[in-house]
N, C-alpha and C. Protein backbone atom coordinates (compact mmCIF):
# COMPACT_ATOMS: atom_id res chain seq x y z
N UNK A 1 44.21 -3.31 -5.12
CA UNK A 1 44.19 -4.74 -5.33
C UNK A 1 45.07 -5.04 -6.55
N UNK A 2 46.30 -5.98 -6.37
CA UNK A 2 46.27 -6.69 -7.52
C UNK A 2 45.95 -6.53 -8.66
N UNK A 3 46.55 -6.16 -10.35
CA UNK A 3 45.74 -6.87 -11.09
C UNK A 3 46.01 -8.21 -11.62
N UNK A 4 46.82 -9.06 -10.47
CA UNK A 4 46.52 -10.56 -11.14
C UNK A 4 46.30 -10.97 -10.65
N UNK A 5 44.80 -10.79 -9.85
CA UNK A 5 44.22 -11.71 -8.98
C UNK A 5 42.71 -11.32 -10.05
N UNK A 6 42.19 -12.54 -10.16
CA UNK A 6 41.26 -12.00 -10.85
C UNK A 6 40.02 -12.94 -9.99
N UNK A 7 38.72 -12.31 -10.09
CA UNK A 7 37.54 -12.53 -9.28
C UNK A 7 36.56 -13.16 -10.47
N UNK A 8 36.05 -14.30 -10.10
CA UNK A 8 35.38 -14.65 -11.33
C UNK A 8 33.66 -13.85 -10.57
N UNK A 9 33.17 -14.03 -11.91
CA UNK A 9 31.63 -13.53 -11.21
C UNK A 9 30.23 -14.42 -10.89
N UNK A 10 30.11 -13.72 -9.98
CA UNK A 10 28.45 -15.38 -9.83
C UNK A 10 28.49 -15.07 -11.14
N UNK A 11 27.56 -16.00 -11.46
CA UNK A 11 26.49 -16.24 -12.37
C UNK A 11 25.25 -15.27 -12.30
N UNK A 12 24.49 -15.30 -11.19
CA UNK A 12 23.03 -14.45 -10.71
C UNK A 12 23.74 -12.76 -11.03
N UNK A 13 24.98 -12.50 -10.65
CA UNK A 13 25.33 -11.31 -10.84
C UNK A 13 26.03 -10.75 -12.73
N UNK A 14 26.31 -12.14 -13.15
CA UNK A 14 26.61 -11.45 -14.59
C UNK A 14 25.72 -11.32 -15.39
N UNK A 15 24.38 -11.88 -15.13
CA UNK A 15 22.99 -11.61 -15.53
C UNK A 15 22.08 -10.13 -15.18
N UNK A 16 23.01 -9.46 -14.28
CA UNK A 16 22.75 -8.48 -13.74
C UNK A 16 23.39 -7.24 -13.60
N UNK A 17 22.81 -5.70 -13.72
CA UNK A 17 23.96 -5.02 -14.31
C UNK A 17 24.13 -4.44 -12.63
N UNK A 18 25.42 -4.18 -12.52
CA UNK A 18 26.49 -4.16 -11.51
C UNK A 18 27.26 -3.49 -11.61
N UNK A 19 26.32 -2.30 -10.98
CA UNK A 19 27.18 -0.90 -11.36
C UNK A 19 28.50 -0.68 -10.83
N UNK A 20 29.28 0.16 -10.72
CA UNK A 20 30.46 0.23 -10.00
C UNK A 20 30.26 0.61 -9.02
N UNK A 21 29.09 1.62 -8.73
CA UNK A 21 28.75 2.13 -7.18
C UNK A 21 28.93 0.95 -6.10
N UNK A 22 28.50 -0.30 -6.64
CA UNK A 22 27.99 -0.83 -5.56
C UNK A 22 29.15 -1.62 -4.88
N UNK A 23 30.70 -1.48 -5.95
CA UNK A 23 31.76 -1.77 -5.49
C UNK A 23 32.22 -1.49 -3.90
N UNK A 24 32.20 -0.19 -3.94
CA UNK A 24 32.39 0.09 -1.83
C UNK A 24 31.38 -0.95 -1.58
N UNK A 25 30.23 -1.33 -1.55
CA UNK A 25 29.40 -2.15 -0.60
C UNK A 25 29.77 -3.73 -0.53
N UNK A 26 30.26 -4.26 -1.90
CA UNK A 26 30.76 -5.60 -1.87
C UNK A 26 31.88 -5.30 -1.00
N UNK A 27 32.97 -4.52 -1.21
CA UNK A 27 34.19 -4.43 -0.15
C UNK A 27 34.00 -4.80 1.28
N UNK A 28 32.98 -3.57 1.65
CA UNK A 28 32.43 -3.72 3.06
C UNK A 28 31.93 -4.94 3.66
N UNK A 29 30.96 -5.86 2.12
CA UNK A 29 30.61 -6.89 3.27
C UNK A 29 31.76 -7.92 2.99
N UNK A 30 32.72 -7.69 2.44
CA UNK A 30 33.83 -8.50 2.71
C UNK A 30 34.28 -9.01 3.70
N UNK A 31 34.90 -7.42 3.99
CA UNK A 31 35.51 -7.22 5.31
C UNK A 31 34.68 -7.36 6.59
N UNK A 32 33.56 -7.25 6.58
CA UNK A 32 32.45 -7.37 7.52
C UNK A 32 32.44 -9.35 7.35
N UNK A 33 32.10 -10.26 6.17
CA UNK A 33 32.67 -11.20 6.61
C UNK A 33 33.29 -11.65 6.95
N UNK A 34 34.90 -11.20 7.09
CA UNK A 34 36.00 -11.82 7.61
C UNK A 34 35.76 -11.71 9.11
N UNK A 35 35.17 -11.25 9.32
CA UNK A 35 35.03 -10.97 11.39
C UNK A 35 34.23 -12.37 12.03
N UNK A 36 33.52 -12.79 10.63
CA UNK A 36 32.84 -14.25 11.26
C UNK A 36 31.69 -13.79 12.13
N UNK A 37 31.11 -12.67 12.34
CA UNK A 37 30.70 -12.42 13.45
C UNK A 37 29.20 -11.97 12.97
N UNK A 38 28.28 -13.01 13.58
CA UNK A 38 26.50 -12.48 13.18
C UNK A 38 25.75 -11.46 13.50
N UNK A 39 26.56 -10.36 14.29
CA UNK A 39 25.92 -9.30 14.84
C UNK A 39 26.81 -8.66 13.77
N UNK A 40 27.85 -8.66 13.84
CA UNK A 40 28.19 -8.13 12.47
C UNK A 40 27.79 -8.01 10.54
N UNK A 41 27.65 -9.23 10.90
CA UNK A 41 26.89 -9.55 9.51
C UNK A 41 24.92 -8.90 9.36
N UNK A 42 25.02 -9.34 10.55
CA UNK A 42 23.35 -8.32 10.83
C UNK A 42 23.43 -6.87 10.56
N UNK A 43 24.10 -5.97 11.10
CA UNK A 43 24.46 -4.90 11.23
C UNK A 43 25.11 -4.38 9.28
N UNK A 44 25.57 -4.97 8.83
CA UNK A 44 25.66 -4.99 7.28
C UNK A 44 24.44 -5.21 6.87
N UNK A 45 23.77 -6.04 7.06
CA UNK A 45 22.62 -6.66 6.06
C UNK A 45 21.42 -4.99 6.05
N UNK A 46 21.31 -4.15 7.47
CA UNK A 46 20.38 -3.42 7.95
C UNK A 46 21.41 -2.10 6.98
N UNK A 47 22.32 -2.01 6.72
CA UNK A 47 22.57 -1.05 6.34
C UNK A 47 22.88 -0.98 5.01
N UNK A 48 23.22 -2.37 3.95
CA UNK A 48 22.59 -2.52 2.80
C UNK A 48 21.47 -2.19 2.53
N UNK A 49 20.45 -1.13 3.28
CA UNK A 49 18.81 -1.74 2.74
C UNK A 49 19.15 0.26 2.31
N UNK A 50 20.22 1.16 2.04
CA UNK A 50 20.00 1.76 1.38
C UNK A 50 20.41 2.16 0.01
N UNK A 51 20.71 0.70 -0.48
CA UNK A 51 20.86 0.32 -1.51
C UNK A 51 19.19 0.05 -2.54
N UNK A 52 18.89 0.35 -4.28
CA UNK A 52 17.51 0.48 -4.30
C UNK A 52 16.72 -0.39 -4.43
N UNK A 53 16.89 -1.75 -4.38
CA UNK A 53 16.12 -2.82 -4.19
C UNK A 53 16.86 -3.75 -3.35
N UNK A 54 15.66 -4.58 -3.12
CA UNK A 54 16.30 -5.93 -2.23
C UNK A 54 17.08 -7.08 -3.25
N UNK A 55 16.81 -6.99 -4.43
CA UNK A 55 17.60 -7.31 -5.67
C UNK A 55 19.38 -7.06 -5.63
N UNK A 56 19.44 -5.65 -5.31
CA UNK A 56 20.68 -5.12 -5.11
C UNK A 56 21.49 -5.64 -3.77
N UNK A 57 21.01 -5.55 -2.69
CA UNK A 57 21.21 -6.24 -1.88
C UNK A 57 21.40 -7.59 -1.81
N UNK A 58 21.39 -8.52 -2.72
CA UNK A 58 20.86 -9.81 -2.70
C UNK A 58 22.17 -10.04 -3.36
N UNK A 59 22.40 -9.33 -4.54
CA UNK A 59 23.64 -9.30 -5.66
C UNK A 59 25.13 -9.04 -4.49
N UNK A 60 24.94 -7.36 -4.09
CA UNK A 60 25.86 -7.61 -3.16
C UNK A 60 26.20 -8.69 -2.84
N UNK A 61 25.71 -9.32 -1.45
CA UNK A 61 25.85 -10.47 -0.68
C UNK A 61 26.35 -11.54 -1.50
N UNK A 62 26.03 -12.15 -2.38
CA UNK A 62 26.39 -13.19 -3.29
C UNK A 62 27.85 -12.75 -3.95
N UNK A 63 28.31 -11.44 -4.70
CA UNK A 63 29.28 -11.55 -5.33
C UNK A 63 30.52 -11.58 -4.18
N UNK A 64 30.22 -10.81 -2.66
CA UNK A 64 31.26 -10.81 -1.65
C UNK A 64 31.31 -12.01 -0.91
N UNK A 65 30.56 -13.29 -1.28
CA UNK A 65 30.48 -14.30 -0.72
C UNK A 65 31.84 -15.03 -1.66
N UNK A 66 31.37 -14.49 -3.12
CA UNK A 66 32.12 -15.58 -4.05
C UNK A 66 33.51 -14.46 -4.13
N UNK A 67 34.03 -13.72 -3.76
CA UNK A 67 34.87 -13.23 -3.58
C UNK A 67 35.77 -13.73 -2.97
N UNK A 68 35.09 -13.57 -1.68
CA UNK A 68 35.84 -14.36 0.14
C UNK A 68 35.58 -15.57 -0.32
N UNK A 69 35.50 -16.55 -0.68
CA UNK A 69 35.49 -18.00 -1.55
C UNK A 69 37.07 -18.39 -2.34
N UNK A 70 37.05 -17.00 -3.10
CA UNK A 70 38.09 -16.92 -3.64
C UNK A 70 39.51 -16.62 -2.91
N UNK A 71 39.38 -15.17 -2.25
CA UNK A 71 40.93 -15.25 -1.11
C UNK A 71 40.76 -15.65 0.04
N UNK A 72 39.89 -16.39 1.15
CA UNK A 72 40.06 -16.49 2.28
C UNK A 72 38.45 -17.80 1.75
N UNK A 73 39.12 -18.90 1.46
CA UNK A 73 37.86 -20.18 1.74
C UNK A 73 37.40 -20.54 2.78
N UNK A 74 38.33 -20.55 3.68
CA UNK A 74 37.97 -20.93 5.24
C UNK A 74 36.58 -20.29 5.59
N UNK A 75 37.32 -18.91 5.35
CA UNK A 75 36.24 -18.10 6.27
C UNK A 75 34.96 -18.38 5.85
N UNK A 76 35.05 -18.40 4.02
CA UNK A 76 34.01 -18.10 3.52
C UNK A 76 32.94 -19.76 4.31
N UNK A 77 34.20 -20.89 4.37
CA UNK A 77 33.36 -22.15 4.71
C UNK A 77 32.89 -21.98 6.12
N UNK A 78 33.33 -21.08 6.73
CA UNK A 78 32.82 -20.94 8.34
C UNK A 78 31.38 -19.79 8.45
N UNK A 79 31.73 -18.81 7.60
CA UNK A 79 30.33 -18.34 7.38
C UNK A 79 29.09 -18.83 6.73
N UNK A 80 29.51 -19.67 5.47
CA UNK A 80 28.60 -20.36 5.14
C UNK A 80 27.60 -21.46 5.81
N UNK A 81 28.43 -22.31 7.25
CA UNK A 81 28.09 -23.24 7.45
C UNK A 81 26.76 -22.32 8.57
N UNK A 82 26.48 -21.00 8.78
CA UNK A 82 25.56 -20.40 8.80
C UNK A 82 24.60 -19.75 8.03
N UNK A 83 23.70 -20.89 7.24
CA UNK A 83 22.80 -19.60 6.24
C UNK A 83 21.73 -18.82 6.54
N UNK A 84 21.70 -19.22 7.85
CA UNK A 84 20.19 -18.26 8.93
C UNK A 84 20.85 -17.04 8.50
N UNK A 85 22.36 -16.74 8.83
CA UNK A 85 22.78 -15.53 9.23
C UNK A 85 22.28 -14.45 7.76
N UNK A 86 21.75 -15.05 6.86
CA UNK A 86 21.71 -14.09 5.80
C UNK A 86 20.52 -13.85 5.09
N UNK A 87 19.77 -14.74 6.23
CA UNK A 87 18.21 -14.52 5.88
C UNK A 87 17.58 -13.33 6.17
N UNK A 88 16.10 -12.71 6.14
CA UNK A 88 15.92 -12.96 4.50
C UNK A 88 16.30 -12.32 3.51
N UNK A 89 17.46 -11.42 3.77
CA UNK A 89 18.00 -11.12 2.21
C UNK A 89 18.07 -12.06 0.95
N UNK A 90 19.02 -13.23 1.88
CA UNK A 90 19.62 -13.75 1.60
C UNK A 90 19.48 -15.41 1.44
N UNK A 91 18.76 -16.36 0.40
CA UNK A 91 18.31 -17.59 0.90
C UNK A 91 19.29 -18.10 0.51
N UNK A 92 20.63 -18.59 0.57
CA UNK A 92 21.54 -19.19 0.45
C UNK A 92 21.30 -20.63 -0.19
N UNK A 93 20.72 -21.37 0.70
CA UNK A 93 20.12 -23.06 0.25
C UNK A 93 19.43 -22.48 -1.17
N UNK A 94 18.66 -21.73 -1.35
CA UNK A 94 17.92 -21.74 -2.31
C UNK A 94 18.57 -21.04 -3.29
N UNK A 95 19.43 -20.28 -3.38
CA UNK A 95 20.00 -19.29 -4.94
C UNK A 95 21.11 -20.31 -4.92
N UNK A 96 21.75 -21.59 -3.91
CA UNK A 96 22.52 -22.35 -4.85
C UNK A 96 22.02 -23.96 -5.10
N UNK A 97 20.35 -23.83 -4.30
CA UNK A 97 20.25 -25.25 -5.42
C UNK A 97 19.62 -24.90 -6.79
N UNK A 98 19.30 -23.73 -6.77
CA UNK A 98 18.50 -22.85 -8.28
C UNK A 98 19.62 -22.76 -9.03
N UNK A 99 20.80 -22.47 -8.68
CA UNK A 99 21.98 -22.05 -9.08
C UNK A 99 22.31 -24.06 -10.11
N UNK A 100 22.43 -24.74 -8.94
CA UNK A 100 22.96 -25.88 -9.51
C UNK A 100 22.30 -27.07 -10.22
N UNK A 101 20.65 -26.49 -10.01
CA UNK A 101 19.78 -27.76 -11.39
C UNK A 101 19.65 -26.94 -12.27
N UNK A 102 20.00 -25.25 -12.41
CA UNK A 102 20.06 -25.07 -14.05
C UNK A 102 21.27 -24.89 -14.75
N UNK A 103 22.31 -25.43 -13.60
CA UNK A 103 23.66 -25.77 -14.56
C UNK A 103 23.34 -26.86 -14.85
N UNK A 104 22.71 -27.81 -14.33
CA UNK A 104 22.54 -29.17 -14.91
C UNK A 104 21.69 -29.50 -15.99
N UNK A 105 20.72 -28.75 -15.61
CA UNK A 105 19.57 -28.68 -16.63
C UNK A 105 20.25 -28.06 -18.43
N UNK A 106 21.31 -27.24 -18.00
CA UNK A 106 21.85 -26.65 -19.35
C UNK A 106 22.85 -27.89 -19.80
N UNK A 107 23.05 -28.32 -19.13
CA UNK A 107 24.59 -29.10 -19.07
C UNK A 107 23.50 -30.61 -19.92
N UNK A 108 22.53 -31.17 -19.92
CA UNK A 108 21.52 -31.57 -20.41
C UNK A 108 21.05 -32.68 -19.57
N UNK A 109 21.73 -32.58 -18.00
CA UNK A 109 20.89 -34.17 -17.43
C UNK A 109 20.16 -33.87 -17.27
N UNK A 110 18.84 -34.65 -16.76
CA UNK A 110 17.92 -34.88 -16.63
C UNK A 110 16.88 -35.52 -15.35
N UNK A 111 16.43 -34.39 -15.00
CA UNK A 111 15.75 -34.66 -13.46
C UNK A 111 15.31 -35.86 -13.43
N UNK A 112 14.91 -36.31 -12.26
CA UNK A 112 14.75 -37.59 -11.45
C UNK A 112 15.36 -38.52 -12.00
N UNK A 113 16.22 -38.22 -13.45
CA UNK A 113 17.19 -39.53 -13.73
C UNK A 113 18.73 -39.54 -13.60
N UNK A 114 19.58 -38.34 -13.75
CA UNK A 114 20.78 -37.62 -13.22
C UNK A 114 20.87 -36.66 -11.68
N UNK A 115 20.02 -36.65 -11.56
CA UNK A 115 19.57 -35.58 -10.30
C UNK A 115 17.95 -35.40 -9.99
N UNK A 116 17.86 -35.52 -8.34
CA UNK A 116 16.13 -35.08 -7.84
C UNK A 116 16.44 -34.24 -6.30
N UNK A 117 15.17 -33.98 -6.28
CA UNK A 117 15.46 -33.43 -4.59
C UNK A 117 14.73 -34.55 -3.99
N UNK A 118 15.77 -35.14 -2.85
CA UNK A 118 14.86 -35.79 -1.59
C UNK A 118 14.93 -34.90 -0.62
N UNK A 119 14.09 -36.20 0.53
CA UNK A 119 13.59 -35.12 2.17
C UNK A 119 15.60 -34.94 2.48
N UNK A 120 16.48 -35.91 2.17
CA UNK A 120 17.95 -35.66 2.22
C UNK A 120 18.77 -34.97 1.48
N UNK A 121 18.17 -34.12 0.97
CA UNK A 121 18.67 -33.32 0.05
C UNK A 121 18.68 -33.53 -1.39
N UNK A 122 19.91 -32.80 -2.20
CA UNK A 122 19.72 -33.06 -3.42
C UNK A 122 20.83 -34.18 -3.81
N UNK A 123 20.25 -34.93 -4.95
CA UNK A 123 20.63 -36.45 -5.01
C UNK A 123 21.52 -36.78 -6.40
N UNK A 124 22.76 -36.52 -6.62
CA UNK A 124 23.16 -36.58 -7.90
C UNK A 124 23.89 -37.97 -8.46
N UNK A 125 23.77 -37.87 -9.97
CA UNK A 125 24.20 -39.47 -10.31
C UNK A 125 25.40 -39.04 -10.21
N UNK A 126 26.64 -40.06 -10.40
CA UNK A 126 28.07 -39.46 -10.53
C UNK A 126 28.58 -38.95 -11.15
N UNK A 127 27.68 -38.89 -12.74
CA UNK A 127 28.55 -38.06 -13.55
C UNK A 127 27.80 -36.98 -13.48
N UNK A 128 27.05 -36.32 -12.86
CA UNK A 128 25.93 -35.46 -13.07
C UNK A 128 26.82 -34.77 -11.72
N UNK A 129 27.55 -35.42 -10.76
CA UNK A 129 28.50 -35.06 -9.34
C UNK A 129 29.31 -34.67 -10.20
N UNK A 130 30.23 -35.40 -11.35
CA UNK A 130 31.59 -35.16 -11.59
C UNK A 130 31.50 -33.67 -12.64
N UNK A 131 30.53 -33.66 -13.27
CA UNK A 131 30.35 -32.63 -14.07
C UNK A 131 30.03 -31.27 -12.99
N UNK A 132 29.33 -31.30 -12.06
CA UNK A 132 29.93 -29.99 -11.11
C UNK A 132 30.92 -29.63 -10.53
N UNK A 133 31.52 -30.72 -10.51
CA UNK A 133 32.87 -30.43 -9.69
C UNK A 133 34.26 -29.93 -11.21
N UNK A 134 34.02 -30.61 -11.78
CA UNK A 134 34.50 -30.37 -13.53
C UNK A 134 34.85 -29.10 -14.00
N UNK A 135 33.34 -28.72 -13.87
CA UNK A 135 33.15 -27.23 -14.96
C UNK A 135 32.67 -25.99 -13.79
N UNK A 136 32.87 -25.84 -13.01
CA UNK A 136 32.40 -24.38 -12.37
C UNK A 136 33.74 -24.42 -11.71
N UNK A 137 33.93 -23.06 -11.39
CA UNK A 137 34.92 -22.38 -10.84
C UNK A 137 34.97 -23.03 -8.58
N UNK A 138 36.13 -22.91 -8.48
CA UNK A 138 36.60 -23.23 -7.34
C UNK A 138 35.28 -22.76 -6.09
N UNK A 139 34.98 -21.64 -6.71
CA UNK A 139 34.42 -20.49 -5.56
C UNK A 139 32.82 -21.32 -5.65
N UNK A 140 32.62 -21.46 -6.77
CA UNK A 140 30.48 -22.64 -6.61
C UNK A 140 30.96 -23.77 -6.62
N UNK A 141 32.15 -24.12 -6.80
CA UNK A 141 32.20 -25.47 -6.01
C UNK A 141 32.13 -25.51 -4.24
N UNK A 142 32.99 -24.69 -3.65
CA UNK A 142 32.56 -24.29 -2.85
C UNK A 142 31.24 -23.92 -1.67
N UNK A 143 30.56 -23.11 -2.57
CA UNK A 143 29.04 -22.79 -2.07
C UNK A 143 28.40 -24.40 -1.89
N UNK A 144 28.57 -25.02 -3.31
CA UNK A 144 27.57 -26.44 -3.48
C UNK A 144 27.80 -27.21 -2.28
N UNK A 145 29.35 -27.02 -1.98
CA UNK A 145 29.68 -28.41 -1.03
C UNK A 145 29.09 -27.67 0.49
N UNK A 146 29.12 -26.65 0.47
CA UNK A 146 29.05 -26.31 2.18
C UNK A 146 27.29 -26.28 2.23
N UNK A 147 26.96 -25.63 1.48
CA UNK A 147 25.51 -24.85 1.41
C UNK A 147 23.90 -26.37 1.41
N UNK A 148 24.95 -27.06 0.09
CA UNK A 148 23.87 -28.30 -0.25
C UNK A 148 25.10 -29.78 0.15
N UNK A 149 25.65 -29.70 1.10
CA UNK A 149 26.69 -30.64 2.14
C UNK A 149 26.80 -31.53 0.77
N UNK A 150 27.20 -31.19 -0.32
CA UNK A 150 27.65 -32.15 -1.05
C UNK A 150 29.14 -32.05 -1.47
N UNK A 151 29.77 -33.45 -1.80
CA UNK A 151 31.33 -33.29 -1.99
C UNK A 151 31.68 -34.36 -2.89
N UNK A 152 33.10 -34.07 -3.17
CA UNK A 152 33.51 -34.36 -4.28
C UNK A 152 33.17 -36.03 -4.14
């Protein structure tokens, strides 16, 4: 690879130590996402599990998501617009609305008055919109818009 392509890192994963071993396995489900294909992506998920927690597994999946985000968006927006396919490793809706009220929450708005959850999802004021789209990297802008159908 490149070294001037550079991969930024989730968030859930720089909180987390990320050994190099587990490098072949992010590769794999790379390339295993680019096929688009849910028997494929099944067939990864069953053979991640000899990896030593479901933690590890979970990390995987997320950093090769925000990877393929990064060189191939499409795909990543065509796999995403499936998040069954990554259940239950994988709760997608849920590690990026957790992901995006405690950027907000750090960022200092303030629930039910900058942002709430309705039965329609999650509900942001505009600058509480413009400040996600602002300050996170291309690749969770990404996730936010496909995952929680929100856009710029």
């Amino acid at each position: 690879m490149p070294s001037s392509l550079h991969f930024a890192t989730p968030p859930i994963a720089a909180s987390m130590n990320q050994p190099q071993e587990y490098e072949a396995y992010i590769e794999l489900a790379i390339d295993v996402f680019k096929t688009r294909d849910r028997k494929a992506i099944a067939f990864l998920k069953n053979f991640l599990y000899v990896l030593p927690s479901p933690s590890a597994i979970e990390t995987v999946l997320i950093v090769a998501l925000y990877r393929l985000a990064e060189i191939e968006p499409d795909t990543c927006r065509s796999i995403l617009r499936h998040p069954d396919w990554f259940m239950p490793e994988l709760d997608l809706r849920l590690f990026v609305l957790r992901l995006t009220l405690s950027q907000l929450k750090h960022k200092g708005f303030v629930p039910e008055q900058d942002f709430q959850i309705t039965n329609q999802g999650l509900w942001l004021s505009h600058r509480a919109k413009e400040t996600l789209w602002n300050e996170n990297i291309p690749s969770t802008c990404l996730l936010i818009e496909e995952v929680l159908h929100i856009s710029k």
